[in-house]
PDB file of N, CA and C in Angstrom:
ATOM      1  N   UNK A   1     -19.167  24.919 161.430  1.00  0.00           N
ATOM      2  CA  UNK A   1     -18.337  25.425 160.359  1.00  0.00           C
ATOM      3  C   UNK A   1     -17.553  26.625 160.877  1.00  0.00           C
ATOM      4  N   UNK A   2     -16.689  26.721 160.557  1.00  0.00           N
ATOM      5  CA  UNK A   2     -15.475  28.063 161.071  1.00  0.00           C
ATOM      6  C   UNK A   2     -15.180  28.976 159.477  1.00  0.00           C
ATOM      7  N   UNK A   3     -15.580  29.685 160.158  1.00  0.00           N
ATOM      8  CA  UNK A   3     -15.036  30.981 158.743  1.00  0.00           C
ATOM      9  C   UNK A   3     -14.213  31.694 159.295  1.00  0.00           C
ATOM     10  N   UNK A   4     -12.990  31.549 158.810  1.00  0.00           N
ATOM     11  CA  UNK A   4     -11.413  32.174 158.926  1.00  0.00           C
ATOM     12  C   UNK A   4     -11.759  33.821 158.921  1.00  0.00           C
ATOM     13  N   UNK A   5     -11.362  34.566 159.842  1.00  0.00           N
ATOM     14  CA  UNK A   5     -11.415  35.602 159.761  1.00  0.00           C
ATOM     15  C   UNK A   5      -9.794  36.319 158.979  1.00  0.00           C
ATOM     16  N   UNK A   6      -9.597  37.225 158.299  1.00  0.00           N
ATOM     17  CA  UNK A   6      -8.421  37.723 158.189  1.00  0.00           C
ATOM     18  C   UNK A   6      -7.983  39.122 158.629  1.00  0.00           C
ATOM     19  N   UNK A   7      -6.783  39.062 159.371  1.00  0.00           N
ATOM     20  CA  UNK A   7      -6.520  40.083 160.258  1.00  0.00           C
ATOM     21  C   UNK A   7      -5.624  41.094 159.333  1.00  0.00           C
ATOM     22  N   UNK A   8      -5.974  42.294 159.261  1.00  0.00           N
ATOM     23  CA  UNK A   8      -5.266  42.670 158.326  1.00  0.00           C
ATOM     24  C   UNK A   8      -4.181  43.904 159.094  1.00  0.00           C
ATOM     25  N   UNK A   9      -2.992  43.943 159.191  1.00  0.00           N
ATOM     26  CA  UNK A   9      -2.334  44.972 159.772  1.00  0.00           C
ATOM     27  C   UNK A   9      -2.725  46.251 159.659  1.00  0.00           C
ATOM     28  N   UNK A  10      -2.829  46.948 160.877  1.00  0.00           N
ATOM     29  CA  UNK A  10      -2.806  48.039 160.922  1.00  0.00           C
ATOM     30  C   UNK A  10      -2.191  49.478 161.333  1.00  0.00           C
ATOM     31  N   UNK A  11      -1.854  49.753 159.939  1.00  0.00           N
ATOM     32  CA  UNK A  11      -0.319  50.704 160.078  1.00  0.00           C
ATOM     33  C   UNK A  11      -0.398  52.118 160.558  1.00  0.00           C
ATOM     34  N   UNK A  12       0.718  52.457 161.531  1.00  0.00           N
ATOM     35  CA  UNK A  12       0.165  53.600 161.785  1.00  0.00           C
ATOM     36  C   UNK A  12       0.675  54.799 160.471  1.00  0.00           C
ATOM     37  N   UNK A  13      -0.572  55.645 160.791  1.00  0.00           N
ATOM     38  CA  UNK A  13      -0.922  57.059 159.995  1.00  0.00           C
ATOM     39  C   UNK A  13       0.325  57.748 160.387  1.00  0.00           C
ATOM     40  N   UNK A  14       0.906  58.753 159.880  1.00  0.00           N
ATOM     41  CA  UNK A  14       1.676  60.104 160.173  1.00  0.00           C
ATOM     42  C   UNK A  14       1.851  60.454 158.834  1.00  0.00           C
ATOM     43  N   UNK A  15       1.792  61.690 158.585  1.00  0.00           N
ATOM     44  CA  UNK A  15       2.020  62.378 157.557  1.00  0.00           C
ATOM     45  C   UNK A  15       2.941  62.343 156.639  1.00  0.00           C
ATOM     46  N   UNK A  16       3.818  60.996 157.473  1.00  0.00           N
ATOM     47  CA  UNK A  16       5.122  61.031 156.298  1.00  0.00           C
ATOM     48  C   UNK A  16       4.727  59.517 155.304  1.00  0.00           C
ATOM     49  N   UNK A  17       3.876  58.670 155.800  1.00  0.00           N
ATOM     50  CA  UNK A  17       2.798  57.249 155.205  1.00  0.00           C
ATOM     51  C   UNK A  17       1.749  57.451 154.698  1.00  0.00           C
ATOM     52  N   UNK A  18       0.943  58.857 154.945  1.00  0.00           N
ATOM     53  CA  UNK A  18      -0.087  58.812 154.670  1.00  0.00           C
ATOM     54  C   UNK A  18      -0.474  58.865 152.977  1.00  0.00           C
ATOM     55  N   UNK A  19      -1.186  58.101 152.310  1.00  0.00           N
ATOM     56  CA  UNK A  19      -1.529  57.767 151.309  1.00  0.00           C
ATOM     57  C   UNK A  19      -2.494  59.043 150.098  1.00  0.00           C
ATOM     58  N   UNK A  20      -3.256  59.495 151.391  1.00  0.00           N
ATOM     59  CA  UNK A  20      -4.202  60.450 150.921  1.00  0.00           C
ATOM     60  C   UNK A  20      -5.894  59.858 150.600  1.00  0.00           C
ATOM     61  N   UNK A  21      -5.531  58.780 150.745  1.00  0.00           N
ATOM     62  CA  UNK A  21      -6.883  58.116 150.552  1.00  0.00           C
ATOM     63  C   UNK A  21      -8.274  58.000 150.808  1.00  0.00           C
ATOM     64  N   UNK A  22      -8.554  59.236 151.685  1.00  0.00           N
ATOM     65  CA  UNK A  22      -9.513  59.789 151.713  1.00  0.00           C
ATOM     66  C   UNK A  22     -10.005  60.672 150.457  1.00  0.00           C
ATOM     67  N   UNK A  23      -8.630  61.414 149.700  1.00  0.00           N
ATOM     68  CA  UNK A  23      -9.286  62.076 148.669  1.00  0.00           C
ATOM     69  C   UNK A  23      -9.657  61.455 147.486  1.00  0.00           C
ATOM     70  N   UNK A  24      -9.949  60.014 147.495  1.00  0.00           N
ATOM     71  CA  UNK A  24     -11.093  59.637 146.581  1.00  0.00           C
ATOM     72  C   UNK A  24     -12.405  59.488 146.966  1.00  0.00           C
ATOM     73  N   UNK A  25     -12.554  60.309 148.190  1.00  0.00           N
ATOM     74  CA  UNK A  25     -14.360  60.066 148.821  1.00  0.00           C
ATOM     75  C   UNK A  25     -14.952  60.832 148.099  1.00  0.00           C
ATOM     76  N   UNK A  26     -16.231  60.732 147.848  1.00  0.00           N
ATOM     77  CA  UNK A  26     -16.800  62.214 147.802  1.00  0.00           C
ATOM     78  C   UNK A  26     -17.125  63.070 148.592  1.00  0.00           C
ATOM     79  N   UNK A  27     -16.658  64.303 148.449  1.00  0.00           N
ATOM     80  CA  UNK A  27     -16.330  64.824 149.354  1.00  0.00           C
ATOM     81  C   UNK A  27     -18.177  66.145 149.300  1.00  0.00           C
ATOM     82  N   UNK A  28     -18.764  66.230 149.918  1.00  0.00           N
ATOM     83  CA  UNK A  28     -20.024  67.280 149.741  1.00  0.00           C
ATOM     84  C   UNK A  28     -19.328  68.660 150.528  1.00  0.00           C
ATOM     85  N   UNK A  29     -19.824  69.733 149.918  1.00  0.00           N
ATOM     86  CA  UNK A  29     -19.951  70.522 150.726  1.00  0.00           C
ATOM     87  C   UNK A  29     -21.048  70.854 151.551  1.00  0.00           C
ATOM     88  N   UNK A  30     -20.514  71.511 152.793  1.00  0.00           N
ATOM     89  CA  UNK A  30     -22.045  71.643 153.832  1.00  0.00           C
ATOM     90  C   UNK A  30     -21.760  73.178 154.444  1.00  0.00           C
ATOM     91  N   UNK A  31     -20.676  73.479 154.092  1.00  0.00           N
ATOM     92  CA  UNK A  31     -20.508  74.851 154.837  1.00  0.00           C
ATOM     93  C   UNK A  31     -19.460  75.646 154.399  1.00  0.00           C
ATOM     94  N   UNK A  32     -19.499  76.939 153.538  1.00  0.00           N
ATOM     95  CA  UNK A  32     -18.708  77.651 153.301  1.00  0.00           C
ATOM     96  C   UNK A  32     -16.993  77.732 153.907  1.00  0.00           C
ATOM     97  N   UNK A  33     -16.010  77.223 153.881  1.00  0.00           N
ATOM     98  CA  UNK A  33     -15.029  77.148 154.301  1.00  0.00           C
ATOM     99  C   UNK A  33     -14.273  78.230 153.424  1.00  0.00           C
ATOM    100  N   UNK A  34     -14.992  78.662 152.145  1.00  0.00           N
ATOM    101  CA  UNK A  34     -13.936  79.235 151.414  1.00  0.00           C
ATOM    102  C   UNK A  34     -13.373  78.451 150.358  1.00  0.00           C
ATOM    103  N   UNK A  35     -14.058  77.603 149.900  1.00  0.00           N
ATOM    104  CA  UNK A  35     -13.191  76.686 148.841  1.00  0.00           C
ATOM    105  C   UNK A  35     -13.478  77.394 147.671  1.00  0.00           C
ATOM    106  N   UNK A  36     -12.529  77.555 146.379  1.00  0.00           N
ATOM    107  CA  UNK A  36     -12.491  78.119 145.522  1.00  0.00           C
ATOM    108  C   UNK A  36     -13.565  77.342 144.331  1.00  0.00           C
ATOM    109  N   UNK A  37     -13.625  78.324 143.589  1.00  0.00           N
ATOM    110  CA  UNK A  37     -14.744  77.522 142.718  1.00  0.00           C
ATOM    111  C   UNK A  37     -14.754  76.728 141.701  1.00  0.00           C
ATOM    112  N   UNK A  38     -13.742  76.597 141.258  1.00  0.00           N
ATOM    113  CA  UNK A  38     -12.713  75.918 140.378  1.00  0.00           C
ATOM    114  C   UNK A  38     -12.683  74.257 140.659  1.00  0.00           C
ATOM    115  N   UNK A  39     -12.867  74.261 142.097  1.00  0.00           N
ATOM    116  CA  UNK A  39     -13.066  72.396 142.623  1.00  0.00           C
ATOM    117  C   UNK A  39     -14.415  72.313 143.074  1.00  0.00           C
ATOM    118  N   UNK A  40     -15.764  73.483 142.954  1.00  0.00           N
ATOM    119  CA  UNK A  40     -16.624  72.919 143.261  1.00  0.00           C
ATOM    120  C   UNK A  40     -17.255  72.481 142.030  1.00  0.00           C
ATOM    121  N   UNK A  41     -17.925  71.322 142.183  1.00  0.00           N
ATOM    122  CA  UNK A  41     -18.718  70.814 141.017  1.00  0.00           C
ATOM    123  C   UNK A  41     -20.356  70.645 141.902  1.00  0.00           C
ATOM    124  N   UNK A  42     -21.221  71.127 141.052  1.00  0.00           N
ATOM    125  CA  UNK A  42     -22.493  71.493 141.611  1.00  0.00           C
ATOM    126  C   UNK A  42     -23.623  70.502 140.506  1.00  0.00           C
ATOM    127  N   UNK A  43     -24.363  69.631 141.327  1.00  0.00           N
ATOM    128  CA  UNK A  43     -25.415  68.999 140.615  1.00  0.00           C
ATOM    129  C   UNK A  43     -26.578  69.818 139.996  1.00  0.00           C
ATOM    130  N   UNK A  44     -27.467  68.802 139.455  1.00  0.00           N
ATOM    131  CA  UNK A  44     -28.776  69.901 138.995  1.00  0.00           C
ATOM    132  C   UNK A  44     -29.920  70.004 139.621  1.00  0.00           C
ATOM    133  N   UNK A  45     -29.572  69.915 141.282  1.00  0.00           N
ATOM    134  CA  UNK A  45     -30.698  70.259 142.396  1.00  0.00           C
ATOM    135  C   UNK A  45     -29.378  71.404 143.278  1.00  0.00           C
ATOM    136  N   UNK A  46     -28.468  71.844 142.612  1.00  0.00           N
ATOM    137  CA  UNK A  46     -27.470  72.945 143.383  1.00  0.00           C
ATOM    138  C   UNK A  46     -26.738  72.368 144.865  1.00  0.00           C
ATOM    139  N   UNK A  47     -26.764  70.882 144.739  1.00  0.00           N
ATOM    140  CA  UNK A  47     -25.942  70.398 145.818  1.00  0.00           C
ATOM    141  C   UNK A  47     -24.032  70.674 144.877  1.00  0.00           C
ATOM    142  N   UNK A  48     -23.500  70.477 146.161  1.00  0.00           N
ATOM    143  CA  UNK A  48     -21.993  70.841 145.679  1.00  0.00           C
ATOM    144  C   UNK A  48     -21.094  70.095 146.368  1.00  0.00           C
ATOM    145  N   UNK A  49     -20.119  69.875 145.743  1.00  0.00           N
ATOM    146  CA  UNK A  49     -19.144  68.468 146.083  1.00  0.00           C
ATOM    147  C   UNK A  49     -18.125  69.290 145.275  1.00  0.00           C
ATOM    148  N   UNK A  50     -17.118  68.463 145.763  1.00  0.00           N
ATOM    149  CA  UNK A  50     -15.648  68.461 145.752  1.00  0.00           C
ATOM    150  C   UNK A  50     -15.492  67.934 144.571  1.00  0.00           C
ATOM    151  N   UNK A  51     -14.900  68.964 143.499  1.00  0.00           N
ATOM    152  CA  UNK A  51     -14.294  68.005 141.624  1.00  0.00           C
ATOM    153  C   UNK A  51     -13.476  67.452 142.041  1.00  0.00           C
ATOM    154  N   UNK A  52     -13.586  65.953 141.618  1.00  0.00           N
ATOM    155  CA  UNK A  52     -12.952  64.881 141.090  1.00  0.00           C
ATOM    156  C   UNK A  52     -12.336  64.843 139.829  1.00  0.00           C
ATOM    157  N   UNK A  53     -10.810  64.549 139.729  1.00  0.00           N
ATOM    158  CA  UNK A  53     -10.485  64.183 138.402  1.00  0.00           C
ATOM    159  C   UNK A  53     -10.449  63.125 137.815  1.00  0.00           C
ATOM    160  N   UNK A  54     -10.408  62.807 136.405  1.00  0.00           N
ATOM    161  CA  UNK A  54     -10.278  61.970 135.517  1.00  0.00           C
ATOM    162  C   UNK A  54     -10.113  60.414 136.409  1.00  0.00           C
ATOM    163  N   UNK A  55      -8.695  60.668 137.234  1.00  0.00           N
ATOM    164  CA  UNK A  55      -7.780  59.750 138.051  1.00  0.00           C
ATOM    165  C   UNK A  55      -8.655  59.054 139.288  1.00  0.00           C
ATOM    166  N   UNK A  56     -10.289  60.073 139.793  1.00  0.00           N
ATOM    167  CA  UNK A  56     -10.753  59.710 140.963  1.00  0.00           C
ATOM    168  C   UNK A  56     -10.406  60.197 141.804  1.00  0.00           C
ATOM    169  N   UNK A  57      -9.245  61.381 141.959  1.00  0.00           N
ATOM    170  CA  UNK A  57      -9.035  62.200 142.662  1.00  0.00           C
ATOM    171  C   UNK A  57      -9.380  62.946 143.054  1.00  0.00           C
ATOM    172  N   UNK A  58      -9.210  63.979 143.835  1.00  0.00           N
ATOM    173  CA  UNK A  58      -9.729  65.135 144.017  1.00  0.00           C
ATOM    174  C   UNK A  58      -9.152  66.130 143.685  1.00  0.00           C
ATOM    175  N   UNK A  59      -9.569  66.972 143.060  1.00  0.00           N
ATOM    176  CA  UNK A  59      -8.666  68.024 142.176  1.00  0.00           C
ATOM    177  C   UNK A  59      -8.181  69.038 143.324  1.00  0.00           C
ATOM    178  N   UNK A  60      -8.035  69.192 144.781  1.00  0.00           N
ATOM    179  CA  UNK A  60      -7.443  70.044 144.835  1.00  0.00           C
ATOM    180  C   UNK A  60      -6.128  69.051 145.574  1.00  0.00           C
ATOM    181  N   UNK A  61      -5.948  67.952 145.180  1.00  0.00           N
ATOM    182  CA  UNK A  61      -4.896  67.036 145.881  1.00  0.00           C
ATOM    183  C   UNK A  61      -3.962  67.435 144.752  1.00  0.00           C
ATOM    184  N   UNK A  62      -2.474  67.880 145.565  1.00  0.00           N
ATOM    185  CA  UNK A  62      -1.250  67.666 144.691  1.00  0.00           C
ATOM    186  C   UNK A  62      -0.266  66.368 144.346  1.00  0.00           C
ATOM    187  N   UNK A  63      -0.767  66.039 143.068  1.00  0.00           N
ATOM    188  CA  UNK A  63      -0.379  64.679 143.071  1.00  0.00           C
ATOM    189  C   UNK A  63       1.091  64.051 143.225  1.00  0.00           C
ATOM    190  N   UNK A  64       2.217  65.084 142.912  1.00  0.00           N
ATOM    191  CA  UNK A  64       3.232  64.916 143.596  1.00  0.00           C
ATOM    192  C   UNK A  64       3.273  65.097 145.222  1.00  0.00           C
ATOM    193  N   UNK A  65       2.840  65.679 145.694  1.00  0.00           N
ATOM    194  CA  UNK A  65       3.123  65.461 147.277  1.00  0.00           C
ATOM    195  C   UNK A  65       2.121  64.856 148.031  1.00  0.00           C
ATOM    196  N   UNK A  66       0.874  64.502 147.618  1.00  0.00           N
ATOM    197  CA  UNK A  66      -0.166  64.218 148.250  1.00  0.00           C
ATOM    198  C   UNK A  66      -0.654  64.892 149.077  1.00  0.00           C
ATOM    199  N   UNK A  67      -0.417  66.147 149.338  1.00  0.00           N
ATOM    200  CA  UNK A  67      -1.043  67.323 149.966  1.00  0.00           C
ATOM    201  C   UNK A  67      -2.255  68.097 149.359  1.00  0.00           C
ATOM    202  N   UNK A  68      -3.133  68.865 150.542  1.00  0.00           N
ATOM    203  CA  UNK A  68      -4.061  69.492 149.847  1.00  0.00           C
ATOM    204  C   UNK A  68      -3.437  70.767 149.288  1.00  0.00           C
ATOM    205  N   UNK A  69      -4.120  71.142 148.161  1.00  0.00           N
ATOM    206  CA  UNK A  69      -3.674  72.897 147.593  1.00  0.00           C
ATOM    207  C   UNK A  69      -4.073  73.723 148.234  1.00  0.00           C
ATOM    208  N   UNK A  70      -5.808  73.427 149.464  1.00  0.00           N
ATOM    209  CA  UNK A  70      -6.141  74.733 149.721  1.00  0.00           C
ATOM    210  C   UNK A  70      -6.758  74.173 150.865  1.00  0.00           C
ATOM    211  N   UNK A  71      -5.414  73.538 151.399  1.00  0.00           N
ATOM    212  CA  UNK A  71      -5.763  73.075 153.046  1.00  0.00           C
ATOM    213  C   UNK A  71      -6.383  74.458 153.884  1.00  0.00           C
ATOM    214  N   UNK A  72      -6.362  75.444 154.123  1.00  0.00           N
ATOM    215  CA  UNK A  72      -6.496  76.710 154.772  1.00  0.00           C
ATOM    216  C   UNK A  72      -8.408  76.621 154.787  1.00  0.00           C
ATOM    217  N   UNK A  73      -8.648  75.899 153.175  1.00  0.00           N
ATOM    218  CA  UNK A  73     -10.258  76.599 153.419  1.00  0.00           C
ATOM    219  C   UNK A  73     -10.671  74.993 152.342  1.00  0.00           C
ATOM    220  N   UNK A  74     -10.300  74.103 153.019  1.00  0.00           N
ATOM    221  CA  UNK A  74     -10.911  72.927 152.582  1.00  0.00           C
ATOM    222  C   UNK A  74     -12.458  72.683 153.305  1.00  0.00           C
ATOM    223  N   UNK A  75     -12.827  71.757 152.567  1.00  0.00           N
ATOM    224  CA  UNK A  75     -14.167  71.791 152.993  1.00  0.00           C
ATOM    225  C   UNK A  75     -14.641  71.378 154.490  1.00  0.00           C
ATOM    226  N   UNK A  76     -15.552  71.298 154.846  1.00  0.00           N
ATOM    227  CA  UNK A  76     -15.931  71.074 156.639  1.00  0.00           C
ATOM    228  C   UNK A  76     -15.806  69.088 156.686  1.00  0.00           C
ATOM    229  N   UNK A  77     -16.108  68.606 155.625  1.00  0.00           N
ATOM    230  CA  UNK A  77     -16.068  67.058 156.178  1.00  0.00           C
ATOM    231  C   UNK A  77     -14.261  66.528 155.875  1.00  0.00           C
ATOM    232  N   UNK A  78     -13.399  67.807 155.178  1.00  0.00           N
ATOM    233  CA  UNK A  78     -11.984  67.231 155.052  1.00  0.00           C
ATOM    234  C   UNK A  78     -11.665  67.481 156.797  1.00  0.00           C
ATOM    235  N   UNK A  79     -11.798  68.501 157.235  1.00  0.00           N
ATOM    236  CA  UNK A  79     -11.390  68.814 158.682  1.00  0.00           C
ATOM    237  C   UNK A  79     -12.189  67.844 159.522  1.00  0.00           C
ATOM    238  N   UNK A  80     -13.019  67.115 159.334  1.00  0.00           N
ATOM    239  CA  UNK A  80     -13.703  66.407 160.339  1.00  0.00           C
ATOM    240  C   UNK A  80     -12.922  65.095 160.367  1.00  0.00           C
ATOM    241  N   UNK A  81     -12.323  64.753 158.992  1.00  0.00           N
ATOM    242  CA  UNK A  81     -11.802  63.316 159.012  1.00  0.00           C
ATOM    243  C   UNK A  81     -10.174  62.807 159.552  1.00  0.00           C
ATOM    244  N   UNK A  82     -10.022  62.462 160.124  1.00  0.00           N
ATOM    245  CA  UNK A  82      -9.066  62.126 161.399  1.00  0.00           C
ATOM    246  C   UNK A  82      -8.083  61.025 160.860  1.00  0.00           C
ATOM    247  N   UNK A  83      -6.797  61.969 160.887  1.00  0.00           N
ATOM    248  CA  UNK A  83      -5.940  60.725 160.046  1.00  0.00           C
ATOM    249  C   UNK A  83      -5.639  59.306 161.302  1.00  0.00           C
ATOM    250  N   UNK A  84      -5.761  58.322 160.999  1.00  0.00           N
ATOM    251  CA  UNK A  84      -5.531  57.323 161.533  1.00  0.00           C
ATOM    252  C   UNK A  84      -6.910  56.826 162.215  1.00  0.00           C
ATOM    253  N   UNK A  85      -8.102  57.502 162.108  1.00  0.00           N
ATOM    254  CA  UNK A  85      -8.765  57.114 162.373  1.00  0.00           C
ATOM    255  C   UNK A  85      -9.688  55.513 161.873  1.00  0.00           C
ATOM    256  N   UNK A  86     -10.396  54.781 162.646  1.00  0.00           N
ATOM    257  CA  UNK A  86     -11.429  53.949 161.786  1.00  0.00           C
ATOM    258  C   UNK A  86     -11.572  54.121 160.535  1.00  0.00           C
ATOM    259  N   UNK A  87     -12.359  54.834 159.905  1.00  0.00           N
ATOM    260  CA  UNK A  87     -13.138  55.526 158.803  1.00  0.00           C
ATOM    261  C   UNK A  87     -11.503  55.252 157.923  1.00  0.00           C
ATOM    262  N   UNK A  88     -10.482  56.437 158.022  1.00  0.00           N
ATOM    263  CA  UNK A  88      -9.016  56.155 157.450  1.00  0.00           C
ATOM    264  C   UNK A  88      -8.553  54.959 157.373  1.00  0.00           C
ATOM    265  N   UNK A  89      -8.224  54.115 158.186  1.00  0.00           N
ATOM    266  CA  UNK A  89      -7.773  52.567 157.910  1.00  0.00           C
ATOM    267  C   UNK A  89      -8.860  51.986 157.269  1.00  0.00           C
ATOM    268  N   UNK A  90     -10.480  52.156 157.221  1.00  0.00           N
ATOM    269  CA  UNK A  90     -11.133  51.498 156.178  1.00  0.00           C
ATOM    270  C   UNK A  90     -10.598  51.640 154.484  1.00  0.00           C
ATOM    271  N   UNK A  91     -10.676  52.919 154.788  1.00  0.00           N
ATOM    272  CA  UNK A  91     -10.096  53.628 153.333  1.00  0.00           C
ATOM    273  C   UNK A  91      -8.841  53.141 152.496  1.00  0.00           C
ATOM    274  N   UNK A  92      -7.533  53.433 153.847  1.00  0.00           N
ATOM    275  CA  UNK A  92      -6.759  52.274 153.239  1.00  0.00           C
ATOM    276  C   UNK A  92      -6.371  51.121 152.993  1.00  0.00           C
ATOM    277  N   UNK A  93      -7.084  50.481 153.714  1.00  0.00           N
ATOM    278  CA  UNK A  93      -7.158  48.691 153.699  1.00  0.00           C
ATOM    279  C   UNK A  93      -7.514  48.665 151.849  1.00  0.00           C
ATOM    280  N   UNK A  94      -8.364  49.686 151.496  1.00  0.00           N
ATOM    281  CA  UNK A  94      -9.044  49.128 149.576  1.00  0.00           C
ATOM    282  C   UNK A  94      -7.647  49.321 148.607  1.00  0.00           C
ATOM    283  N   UNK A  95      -6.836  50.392 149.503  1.00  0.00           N
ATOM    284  CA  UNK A  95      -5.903  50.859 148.155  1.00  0.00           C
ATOM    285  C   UNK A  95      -4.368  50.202 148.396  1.00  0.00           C
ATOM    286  N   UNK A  96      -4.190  49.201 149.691  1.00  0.00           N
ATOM    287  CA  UNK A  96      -2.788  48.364 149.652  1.00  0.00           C
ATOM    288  C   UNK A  96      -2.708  47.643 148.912  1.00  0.00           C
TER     289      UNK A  96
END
């Protein structure tokens, strides 16, 4: 039996394509970067993550430009994630 694989294009990243689509992950915090407190949302064991809005967003994404608001002191796993990377084309393969 043959199961068709499907190849799905893969476009390149640059900042002028990029979707933002990482900022529907959840995003945890793990290390003081400075993020304001206004986007942290904190569970009831005091873990802390990145507020999400209504939309699944992330509240510090500007939804007209798709930029972060407080790129300078975003959290440690936004700086770890690599535009065009694996992990990124997984992300956007869900939202084409």
């Amino acid at each position: 039996m043959i199961i068709p694989t499907q190849t799905l294009p893969t476009p390149d990243v640059t900042c002028s394509n990029c979707k933002a689509c990482c900022c529907r992950l959840e995003v945890m915090i793990i290390s003081d970067t400075g993020v304001p407190e206004q986007f942290i949302e904190r569970d009831q064991y005091g873990g802390e993550t990145m507020m999400r809005l209504n939309d699944g967003w992330c509240a510090a994404l500007d939804r007209d430009t798709l930029m972060c608001t407080i790129y300078e002191n975003r959290p440690w796993i936004c700086r770890e994630f690599d535009m065009g990377s694996d992990e990124c084309i997984d992300e956007r393969v869900k939202y084409l």
